[in-house]
PDB file of N, CA and C in Angstrom:
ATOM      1  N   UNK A   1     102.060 122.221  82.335  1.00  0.00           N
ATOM      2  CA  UNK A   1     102.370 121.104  83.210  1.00  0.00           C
ATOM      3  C   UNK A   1     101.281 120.042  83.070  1.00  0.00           C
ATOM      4  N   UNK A   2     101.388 118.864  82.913  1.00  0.00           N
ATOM      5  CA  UNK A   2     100.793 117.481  83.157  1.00  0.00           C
ATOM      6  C   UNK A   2     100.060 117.119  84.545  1.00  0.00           C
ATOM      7  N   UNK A   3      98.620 116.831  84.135  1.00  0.00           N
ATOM      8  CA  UNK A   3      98.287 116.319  85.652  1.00  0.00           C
ATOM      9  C   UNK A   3      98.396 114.897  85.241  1.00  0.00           C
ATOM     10  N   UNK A   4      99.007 114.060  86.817  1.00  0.00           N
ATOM     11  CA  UNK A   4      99.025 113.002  86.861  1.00  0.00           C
ATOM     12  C   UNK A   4      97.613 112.437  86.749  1.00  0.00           C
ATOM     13  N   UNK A   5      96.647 112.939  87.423  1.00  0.00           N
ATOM     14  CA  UNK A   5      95.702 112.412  88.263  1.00  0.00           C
ATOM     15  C   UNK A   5      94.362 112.941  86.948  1.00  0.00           C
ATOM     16  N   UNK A   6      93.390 112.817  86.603  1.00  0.00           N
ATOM     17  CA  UNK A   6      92.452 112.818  85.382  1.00  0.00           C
ATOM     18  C   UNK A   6      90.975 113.264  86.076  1.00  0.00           C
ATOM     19  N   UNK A   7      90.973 112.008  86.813  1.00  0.00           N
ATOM     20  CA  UNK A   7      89.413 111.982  87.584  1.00  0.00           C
ATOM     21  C   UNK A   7      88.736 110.681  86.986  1.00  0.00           C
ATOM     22  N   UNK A   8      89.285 110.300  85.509  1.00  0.00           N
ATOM     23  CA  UNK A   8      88.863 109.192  84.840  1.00  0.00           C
ATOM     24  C   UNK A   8      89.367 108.036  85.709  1.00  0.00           C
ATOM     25  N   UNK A   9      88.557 106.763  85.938  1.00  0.00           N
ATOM     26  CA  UNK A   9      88.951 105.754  85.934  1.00  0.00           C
ATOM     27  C   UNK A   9      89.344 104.939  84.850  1.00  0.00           C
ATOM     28  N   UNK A  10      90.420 104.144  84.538  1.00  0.00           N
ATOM     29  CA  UNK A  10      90.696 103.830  83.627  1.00  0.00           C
ATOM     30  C   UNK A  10      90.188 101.980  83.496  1.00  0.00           C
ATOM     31  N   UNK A  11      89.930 101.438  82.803  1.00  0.00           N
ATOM     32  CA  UNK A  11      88.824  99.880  82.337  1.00  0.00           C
ATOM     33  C   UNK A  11      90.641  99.069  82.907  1.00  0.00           C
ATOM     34  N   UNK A  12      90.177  98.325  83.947  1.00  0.00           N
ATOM     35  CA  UNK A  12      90.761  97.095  84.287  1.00  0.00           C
ATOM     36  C   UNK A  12      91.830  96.554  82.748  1.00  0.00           C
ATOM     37  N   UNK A  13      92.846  95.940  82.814  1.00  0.00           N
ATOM     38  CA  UNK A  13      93.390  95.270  81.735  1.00  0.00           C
ATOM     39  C   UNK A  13      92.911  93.986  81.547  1.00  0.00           C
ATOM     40  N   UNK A  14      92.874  93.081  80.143  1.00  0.00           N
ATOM     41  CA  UNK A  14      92.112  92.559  80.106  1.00  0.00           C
ATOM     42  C   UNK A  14      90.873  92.234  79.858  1.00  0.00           C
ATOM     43  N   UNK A  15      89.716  93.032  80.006  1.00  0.00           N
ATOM     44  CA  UNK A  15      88.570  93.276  79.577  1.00  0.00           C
ATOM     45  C   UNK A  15      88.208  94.091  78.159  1.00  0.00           C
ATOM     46  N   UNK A  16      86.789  93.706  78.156  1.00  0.00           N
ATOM     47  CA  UNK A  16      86.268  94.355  76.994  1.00  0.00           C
ATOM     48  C   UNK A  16      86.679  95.676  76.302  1.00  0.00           C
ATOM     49  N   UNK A  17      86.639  96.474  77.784  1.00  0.00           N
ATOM     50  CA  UNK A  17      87.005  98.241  77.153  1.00  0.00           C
ATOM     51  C   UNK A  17      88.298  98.322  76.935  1.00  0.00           C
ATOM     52  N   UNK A  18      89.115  97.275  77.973  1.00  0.00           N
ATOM     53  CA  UNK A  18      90.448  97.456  77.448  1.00  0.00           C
ATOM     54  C   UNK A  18      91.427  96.548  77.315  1.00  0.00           C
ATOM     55  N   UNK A  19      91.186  95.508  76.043  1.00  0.00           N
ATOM     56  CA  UNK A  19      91.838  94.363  75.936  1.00  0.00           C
ATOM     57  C   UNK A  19      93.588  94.596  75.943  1.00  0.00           C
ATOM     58  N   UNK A  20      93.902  93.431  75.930  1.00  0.00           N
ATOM     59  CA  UNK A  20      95.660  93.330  76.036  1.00  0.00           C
ATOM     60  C   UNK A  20      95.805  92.888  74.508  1.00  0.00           C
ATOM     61  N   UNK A  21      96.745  94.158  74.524  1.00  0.00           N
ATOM     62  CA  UNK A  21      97.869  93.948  73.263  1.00  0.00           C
ATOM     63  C   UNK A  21      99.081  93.345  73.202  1.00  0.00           C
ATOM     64  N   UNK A  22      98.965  92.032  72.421  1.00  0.00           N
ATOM     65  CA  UNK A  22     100.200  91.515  72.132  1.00  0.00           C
ATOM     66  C   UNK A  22     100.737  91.308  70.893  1.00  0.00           C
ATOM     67  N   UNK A  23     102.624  91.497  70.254  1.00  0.00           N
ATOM     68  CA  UNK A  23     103.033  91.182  69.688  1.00  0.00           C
ATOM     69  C   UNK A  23     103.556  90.096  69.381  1.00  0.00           C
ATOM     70  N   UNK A  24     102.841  89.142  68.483  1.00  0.00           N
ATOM     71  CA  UNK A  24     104.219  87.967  68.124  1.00  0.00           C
ATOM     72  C   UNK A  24     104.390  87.733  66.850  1.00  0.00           C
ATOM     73  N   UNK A  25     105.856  86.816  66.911  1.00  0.00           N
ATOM     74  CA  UNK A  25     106.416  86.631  65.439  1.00  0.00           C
ATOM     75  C   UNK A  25     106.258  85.259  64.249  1.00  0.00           C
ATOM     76  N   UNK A  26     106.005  84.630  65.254  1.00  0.00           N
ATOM     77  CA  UNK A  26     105.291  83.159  64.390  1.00  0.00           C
ATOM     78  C   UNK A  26     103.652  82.565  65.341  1.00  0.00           C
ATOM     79  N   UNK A  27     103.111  82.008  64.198  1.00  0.00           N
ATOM     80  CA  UNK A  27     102.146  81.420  64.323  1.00  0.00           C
ATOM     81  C   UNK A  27     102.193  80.217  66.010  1.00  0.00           C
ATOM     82  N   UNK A  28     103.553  79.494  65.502  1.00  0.00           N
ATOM     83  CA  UNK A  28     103.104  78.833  67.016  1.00  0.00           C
ATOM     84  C   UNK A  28     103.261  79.463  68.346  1.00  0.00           C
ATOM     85  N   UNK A  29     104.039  80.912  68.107  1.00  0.00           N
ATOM     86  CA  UNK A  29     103.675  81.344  69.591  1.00  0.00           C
ATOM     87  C   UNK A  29     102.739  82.358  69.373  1.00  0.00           C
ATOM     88  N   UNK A  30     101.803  82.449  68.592  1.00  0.00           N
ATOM     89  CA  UNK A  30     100.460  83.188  68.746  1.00  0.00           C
ATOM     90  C   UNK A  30      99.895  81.778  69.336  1.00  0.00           C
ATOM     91  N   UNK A  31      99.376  80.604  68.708  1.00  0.00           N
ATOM     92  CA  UNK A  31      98.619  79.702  69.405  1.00  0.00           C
ATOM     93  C   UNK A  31      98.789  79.348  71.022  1.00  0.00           C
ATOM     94  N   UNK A  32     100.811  79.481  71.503  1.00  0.00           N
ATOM     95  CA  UNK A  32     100.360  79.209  72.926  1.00  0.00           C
ATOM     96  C   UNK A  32     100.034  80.628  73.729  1.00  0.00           C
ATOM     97  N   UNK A  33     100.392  81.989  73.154  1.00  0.00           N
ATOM     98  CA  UNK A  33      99.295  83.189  73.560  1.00  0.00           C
ATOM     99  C   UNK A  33      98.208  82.878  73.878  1.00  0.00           C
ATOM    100  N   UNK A  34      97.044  82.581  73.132  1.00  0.00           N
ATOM    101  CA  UNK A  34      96.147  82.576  72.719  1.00  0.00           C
ATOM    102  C   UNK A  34      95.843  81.739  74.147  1.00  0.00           C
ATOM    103  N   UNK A  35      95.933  80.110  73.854  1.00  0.00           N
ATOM    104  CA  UNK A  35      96.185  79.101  74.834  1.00  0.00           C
ATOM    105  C   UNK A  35      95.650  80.021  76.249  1.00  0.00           C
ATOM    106  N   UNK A  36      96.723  81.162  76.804  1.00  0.00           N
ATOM    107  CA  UNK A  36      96.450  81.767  77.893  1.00  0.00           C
ATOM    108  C   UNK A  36      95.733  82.411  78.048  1.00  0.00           C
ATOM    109  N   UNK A  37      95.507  83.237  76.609  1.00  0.00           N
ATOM    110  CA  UNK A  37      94.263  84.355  77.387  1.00  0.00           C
ATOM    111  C   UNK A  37      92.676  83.448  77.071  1.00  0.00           C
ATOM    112  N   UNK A  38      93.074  82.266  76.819  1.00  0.00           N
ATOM    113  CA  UNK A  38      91.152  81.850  76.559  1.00  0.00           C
ATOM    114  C   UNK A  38      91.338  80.831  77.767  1.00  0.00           C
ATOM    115  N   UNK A  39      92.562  80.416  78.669  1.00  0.00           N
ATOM    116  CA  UNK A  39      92.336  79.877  80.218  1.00  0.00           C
ATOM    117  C   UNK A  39      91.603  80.449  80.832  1.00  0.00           C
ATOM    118  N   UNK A  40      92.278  81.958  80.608  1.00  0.00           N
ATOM    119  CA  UNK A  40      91.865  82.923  81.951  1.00  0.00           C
ATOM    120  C   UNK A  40      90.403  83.875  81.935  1.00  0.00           C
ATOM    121  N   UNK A  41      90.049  83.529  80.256  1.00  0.00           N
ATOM    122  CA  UNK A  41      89.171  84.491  79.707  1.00  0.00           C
ATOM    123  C   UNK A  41      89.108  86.094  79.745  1.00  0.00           C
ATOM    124  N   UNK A  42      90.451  86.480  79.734  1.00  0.00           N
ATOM    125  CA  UNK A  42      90.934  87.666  79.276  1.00  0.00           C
ATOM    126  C   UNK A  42      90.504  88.017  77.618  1.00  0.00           C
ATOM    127  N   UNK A  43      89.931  89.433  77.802  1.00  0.00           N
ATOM    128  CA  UNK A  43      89.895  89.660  76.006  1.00  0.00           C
ATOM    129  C   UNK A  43      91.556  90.238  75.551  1.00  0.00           C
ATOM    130  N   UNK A  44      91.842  90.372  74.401  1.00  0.00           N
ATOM    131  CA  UNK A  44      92.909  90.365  73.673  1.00  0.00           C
ATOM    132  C   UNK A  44      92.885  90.362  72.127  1.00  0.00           C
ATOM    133  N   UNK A  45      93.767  91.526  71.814  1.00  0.00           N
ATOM    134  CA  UNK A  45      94.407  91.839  70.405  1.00  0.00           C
ATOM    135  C   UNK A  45      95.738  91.297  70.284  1.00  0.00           C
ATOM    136  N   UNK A  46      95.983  90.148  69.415  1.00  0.00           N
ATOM    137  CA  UNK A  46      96.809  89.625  69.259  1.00  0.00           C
ATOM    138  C   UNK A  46      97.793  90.124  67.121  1.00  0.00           C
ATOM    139  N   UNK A  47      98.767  90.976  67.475  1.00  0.00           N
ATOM    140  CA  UNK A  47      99.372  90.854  66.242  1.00  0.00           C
ATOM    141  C   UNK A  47     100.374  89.952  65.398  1.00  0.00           C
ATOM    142  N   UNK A  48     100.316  89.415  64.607  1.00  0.00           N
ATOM    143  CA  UNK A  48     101.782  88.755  63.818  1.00  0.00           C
ATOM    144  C   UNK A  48     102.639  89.454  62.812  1.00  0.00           C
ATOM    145  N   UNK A  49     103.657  89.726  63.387  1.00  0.00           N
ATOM    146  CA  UNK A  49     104.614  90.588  62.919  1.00  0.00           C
ATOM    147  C   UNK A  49     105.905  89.917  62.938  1.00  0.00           C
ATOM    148  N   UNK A  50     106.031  89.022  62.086  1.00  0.00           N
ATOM    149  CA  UNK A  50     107.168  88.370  62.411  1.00  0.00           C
ATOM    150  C   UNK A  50     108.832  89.357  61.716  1.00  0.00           C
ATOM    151  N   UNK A  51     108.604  90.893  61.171  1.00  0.00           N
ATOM    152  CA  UNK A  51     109.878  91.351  61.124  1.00  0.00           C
ATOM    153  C   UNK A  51     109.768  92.611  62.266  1.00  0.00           C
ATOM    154  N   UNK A  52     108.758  92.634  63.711  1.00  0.00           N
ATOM    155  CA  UNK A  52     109.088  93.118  65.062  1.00  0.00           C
ATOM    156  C   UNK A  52     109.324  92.035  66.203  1.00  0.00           C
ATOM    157  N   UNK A  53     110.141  92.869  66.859  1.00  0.00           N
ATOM    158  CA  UNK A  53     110.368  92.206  67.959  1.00  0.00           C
ATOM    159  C   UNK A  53     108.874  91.442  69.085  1.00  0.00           C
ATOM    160  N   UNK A  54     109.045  90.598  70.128  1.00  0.00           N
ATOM    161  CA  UNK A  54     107.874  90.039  70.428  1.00  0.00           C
ATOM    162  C   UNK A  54     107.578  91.011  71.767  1.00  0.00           C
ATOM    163  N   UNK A  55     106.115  91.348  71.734  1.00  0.00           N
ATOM    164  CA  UNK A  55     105.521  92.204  72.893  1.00  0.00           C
ATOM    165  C   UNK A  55     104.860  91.307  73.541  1.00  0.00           C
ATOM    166  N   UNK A  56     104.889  91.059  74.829  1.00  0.00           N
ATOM    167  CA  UNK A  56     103.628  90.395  75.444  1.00  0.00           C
ATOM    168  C   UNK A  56     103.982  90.889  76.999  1.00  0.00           C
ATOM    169  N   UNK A  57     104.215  92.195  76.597  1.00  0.00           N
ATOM    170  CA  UNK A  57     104.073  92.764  78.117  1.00  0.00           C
ATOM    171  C   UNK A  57     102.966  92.897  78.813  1.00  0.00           C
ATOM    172  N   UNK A  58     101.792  93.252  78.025  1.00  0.00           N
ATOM    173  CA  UNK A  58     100.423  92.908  78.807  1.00  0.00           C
ATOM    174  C   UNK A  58      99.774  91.694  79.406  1.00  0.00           C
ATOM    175  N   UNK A  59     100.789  90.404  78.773  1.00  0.00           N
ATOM    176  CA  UNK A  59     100.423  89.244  79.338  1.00  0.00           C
ATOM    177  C   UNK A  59     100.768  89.144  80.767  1.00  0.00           C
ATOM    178  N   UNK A  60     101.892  89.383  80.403  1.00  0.00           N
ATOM    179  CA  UNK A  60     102.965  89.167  81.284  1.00  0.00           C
ATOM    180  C   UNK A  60     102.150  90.207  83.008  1.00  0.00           C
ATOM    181  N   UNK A  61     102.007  91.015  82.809  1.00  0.00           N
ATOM    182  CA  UNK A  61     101.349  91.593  83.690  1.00  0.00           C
ATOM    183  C   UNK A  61     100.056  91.186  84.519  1.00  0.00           C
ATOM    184  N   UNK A  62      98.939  90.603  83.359  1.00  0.00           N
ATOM    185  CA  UNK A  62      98.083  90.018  83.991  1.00  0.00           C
ATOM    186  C   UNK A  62      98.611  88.420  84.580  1.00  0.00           C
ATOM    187  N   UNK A  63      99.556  87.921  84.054  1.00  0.00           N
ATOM    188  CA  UNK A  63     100.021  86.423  84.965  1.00  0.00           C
ATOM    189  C   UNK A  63     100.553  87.072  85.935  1.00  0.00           C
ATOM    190  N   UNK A  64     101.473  88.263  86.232  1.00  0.00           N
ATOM    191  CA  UNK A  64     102.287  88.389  87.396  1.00  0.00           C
ATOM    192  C   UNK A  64     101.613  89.991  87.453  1.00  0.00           C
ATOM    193  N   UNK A  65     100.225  89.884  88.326  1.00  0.00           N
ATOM    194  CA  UNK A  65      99.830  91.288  88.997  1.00  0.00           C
ATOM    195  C   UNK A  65     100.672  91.924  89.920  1.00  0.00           C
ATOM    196  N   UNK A  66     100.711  93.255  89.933  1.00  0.00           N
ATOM    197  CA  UNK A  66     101.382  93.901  91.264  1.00  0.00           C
ATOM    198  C   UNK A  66     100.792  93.397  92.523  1.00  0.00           C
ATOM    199  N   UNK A  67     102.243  93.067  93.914  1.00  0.00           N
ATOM    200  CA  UNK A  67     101.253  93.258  94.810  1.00  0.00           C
ATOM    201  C   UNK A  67     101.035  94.239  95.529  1.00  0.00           C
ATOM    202  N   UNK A  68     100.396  94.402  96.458  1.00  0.00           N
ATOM    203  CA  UNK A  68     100.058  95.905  97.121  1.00  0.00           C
ATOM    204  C   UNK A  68     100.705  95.570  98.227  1.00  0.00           C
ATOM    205  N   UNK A  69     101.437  96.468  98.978  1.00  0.00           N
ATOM    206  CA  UNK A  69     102.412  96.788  99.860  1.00  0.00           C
ATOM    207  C   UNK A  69     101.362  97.308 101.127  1.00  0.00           C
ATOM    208  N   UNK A  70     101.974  96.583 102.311  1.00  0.00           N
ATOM    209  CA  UNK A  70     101.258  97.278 103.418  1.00  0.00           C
ATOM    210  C   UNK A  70     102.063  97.857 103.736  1.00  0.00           C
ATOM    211  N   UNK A  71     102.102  99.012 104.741  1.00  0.00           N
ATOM    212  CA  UNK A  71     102.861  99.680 105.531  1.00  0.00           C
ATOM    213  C   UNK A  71     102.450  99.508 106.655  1.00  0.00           C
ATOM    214  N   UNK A  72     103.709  99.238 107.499  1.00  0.00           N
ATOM    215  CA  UNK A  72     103.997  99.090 108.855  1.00  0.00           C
ATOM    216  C   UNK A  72     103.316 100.342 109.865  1.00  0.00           C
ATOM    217  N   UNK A  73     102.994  99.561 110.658  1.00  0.00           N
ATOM    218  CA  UNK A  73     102.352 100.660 111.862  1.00  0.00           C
ATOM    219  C   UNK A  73     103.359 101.378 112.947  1.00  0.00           C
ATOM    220  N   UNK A  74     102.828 102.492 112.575  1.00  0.00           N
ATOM    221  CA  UNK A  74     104.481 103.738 112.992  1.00  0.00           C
ATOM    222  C   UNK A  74     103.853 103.294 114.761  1.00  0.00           C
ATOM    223  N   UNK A  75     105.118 103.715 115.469  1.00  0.00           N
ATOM    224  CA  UNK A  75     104.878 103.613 116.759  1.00  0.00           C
ATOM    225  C   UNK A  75     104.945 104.978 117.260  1.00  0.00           C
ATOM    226  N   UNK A  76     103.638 105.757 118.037  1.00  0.00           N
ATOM    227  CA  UNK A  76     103.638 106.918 118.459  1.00  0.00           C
ATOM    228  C   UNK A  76     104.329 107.320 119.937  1.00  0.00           C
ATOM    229  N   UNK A  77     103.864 108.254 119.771  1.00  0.00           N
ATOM    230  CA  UNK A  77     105.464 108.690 121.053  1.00  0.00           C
ATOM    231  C   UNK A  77     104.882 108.448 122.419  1.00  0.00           C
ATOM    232  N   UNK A  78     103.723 108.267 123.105  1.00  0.00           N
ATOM    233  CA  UNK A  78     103.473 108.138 123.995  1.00  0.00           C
ATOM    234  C   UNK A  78     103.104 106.372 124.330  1.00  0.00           C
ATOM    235  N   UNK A  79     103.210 105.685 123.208  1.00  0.00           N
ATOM    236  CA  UNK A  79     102.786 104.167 123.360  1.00  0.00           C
ATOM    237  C   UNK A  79     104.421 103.485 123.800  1.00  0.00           C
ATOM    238  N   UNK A  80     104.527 102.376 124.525  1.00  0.00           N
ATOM    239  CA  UNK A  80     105.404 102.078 124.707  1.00  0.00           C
ATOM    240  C   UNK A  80     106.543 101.847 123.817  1.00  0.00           C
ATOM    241  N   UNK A  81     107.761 101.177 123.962  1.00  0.00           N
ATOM    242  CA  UNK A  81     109.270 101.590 123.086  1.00  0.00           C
ATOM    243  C   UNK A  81     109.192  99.979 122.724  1.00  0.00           C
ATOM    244  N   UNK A  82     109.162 100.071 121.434  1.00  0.00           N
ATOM    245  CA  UNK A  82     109.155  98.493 120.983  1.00  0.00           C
ATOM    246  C   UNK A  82     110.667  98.257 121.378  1.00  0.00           C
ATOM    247  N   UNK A  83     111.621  98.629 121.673  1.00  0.00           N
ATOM    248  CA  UNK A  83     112.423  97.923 122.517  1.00  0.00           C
ATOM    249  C   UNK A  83     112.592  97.252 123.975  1.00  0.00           C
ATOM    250  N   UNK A  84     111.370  97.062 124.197  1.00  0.00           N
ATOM    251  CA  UNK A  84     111.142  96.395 125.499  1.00  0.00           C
ATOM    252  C   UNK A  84     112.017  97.071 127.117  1.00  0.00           C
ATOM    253  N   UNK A  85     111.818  98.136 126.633  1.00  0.00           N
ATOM    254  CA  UNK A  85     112.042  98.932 128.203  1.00  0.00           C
ATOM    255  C   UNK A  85     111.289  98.780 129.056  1.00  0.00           C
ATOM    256  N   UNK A  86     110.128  99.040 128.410  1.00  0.00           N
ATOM    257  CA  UNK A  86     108.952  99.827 129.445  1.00  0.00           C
ATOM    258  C   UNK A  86     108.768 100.992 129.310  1.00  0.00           C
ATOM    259  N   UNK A  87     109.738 102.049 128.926  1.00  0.00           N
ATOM    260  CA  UNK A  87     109.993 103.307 129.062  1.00  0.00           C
ATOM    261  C   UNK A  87     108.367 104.073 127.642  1.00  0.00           C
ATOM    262  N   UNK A  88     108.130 105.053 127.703  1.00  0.00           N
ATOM    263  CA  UNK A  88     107.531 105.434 126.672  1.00  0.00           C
ATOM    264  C   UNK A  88     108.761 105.841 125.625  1.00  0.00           C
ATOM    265  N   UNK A  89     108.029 105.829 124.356  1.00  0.00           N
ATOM    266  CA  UNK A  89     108.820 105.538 123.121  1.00  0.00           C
ATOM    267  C   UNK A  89     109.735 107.087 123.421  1.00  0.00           C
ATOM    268  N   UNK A  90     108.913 108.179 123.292  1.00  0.00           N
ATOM    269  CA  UNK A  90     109.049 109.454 123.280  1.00  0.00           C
ATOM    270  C   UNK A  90     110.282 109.450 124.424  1.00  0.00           C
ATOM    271  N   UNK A  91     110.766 109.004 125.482  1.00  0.00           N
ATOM    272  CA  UNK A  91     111.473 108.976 126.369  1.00  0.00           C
ATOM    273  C   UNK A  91     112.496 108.520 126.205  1.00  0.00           C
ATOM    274  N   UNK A  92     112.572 106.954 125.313  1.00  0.00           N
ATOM    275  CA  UNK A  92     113.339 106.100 125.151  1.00  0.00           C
ATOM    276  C   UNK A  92     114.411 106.183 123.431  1.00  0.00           C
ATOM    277  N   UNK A  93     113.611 105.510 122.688  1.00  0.00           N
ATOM    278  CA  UNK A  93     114.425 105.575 121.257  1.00  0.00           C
ATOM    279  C   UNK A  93     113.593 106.704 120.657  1.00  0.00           C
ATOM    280  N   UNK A  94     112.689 107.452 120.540  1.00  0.00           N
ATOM    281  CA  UNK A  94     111.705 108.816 119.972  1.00  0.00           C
ATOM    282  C   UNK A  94     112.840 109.758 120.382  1.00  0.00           C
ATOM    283  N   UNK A  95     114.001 109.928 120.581  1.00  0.00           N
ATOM    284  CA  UNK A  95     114.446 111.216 120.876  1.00  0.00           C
ATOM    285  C   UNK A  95     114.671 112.509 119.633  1.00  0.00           C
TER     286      UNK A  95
END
């Protein structure tokens, strides 16, 4: 079986230890690649392969980061009933 979990931290994308790999197929869209990662000063391996398809999923990731999700604050059973009773939760909608 596979552990998910390592203990390793893995190097930020983007950086030195672990630059972004991209595929492209002509020269002028390596130059506006390029264009982006020396805005942002991201490091990067850039290939030209113009008989593969184009990769720039690692770009694409660092322009559009995940965002992080909050989670909502559970309502416990003795704090009041966010339905505006009054009643305690546990009494009211907690059944």
């Amino acid at each position: 079986m596979d552990k998910i979990y390592n203990g390793k931290k893995t190097a930020k994308l983007g950086t030195k230890k672990r630059p972004a790999v991209v595929n492209v197929q002509t020269e002028k869209r390596m130059k506006e690649v390029v264009l982006k990662f020396e805005e942002n000063d991201w490091k990067y391996t850039i290939e030209l392969e113009p008989d593969k398809p184009e990769d720039i999923a690692d770009l694409e990731i660092l322009l559009n980061p995940p965002i992080t999700k909050i989670a909502e604050k559970k309502v416990r059973r003795n704090e009041p009933c966010p339905c505006g009773s009054g009643k305690k939760y546990k009494k009211c909608c907690g059944k």
